[in-house]
C-alpha atoms as a PDB file:
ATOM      1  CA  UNK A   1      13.826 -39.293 -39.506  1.00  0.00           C
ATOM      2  CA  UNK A   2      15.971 -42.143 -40.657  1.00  0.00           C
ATOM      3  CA  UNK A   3      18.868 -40.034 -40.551  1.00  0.00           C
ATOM      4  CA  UNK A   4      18.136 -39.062 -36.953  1.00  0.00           C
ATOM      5  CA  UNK A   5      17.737 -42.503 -36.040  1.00  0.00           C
ATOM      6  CA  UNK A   6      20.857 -44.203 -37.907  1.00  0.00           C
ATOM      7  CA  UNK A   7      23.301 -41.424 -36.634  1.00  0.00           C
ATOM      8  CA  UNK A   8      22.366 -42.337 -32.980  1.00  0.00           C
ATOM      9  CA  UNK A   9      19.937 -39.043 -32.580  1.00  0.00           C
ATOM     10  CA  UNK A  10      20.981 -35.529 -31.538  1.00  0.00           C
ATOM     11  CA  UNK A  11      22.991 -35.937 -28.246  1.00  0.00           C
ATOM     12  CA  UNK A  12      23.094 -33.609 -25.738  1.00  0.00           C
ATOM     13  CA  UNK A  13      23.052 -30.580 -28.764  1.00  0.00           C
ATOM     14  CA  UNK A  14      19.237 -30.681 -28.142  1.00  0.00           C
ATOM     15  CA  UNK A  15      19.464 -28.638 -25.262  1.00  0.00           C
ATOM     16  CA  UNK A  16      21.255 -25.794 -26.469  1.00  0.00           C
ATOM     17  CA  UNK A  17      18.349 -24.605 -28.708  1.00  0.00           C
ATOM     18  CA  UNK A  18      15.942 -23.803 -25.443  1.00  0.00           C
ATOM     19  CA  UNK A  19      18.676 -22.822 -23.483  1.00  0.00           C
ATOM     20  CA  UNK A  20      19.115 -20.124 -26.279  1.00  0.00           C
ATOM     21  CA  UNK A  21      15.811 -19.271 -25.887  1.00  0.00           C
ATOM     22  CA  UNK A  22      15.507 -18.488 -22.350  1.00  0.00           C
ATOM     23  CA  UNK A  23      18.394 -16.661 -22.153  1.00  0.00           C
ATOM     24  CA  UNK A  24      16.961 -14.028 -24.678  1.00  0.00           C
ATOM     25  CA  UNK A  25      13.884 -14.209 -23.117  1.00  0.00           C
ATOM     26  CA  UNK A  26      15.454 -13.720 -19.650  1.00  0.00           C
ATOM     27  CA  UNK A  27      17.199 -10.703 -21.718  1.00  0.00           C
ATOM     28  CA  UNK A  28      14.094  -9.093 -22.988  1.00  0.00           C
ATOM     29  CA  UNK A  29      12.269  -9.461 -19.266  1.00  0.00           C
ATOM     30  CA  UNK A  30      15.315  -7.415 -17.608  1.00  0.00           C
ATOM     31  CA  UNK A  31      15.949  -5.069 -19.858  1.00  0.00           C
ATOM     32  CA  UNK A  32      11.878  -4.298 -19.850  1.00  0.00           C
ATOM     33  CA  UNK A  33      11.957  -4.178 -15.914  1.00  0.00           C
ATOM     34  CA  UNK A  34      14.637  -1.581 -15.957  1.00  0.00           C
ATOM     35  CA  UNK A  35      13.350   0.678 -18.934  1.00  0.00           C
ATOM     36  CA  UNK A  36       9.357   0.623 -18.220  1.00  0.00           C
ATOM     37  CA  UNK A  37       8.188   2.531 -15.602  1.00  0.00           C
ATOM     38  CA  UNK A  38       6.275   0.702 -13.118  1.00  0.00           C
ATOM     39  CA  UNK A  39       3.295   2.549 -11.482  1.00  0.00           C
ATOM     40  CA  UNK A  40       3.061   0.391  -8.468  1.00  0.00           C
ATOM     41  CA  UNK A  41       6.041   1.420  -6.814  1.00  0.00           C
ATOM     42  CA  UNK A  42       6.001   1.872  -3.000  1.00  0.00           C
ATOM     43  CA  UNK A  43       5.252   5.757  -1.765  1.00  0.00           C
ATOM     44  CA  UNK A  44       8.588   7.035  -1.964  1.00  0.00           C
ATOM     45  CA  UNK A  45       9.592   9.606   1.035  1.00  0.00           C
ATOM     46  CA  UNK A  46       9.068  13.083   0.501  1.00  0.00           C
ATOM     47  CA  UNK A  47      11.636  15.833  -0.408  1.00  0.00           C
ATOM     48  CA  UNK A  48      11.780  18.237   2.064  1.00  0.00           C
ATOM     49  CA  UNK A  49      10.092  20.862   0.155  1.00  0.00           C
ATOM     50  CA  UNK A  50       6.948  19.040   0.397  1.00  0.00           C
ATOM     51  CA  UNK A  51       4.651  18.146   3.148  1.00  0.00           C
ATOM     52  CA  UNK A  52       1.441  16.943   3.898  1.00  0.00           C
ATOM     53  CA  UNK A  53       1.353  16.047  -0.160  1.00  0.00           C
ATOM     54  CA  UNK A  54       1.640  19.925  -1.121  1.00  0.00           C
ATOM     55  CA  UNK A  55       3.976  21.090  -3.678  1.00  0.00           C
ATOM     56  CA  UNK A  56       6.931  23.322  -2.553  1.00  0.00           C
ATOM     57  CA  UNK A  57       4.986  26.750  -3.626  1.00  0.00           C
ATOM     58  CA  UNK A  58       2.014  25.768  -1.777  1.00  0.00           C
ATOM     59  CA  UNK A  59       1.636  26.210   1.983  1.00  0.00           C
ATOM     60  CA  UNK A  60      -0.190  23.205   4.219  1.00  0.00           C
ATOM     61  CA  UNK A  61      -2.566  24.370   6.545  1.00  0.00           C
ATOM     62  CA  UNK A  62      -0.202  22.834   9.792  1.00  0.00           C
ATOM     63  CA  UNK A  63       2.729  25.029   7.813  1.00  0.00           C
ATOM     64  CA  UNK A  64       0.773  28.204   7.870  1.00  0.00           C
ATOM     65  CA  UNK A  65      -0.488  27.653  11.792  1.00  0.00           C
ATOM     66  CA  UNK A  66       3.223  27.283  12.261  1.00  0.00           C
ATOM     67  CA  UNK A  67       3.680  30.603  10.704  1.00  0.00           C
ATOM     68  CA  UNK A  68       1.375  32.429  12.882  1.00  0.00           C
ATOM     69  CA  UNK A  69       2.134  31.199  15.812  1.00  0.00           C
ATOM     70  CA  UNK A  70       5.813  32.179  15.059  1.00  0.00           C
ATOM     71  CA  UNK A  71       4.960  35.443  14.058  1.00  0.00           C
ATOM     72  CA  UNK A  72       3.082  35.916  16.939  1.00  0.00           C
ATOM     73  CA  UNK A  73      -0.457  36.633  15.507  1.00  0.00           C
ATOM     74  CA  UNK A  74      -2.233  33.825  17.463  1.00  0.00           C
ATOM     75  CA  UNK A  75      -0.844  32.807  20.993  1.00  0.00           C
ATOM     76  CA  UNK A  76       0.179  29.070  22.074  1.00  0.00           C
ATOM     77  CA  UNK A  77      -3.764  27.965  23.487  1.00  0.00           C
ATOM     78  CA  UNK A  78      -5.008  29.059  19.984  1.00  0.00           C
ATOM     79  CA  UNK A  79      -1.981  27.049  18.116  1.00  0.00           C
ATOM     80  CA  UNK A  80      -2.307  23.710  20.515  1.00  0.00           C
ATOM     81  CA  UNK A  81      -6.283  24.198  19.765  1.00  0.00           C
ATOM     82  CA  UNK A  82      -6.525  24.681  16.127  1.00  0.00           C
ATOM     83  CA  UNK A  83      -3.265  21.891  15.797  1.00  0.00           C
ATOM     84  CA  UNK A  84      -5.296  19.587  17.272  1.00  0.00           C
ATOM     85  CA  UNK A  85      -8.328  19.966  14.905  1.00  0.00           C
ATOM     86  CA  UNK A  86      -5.468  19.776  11.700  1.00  0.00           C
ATOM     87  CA  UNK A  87      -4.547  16.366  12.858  1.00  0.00           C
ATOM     88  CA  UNK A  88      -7.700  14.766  14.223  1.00  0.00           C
ATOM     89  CA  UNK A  89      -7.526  11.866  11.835  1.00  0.00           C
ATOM     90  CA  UNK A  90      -4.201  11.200  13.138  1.00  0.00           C
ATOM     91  CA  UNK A  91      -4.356  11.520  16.880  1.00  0.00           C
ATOM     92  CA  UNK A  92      -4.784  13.995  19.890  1.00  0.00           C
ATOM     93  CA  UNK A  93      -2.268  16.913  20.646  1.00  0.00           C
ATOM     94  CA  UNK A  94      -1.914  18.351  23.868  1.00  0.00           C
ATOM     95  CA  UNK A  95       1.001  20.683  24.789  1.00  0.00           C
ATOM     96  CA  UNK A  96       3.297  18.621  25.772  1.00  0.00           C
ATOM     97  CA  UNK A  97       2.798  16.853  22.055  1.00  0.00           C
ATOM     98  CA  UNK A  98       1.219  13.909  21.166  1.00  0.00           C
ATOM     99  CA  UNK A  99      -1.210  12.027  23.540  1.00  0.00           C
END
C-alpha cells in the first residue's frame, strides 16, 4: 500500500475494471434473453388453421355446426339454437348475431 499511496493512488483507471464487468455481464443477460425460451410469453394469435384451440386436423364443435348447416342437414332455427348453446360462456346469439 505504500506504493499506492506515494504514486498519488490509481486515478481514474479504477473505474475501468467494473465497467469491464458490467459490460460482460450486460453481454451474458442479452445474449440469454434472446437464446432461452421464455414460457411466459403473451398468447400469441392463432394461425388460421386453428380455432377454438383445436389443431388443424381436428374439427371444433362451432366448425362442424357450420358444416351442417352449409350442407343443409339442419335448417337455420336449429343452427341459431344449438350456436347459441356453443357459445354460452361467451354471450347470447340471436339471428341477427350477437346480442
Amino acid at each position: 500500500m505504500d506504493t499506492l499511496a506515494q504514486t498519488g493512488g490509481p486515478g481514474p483507471w479504477i473505474l475501468f475494471f467494473p465497467l469491464v464487468w458490467a459490460a460482460v455481464a450486460i453481454g451474458v443477460v442479452t445474449l440469454l434473453r434472446h437464446t432461452v425460451p421464455r414460457h411466459r410469453r403473451a398468447p400469441r394469435r392463432q394461425p388460421q388453421g386453428m380455432r377454438g384451440g383445436a389443431p388443424a386436423g381436428e374439427r371444433s364443435p362451432i366448425d362442424l355446426l357450420g358444416r351442417r348447416f352449409a350442407a343443409g342437414e339442419i335448417d337455420e332455427d336449429e343452427y341459431w339454437r344449438r350456436l347459441s348453446v356453443l357459445d354460452e360462456p361467451y354471450g347470447r346469439y340471436d339471428k341477427d348475431g350477437p346480442a
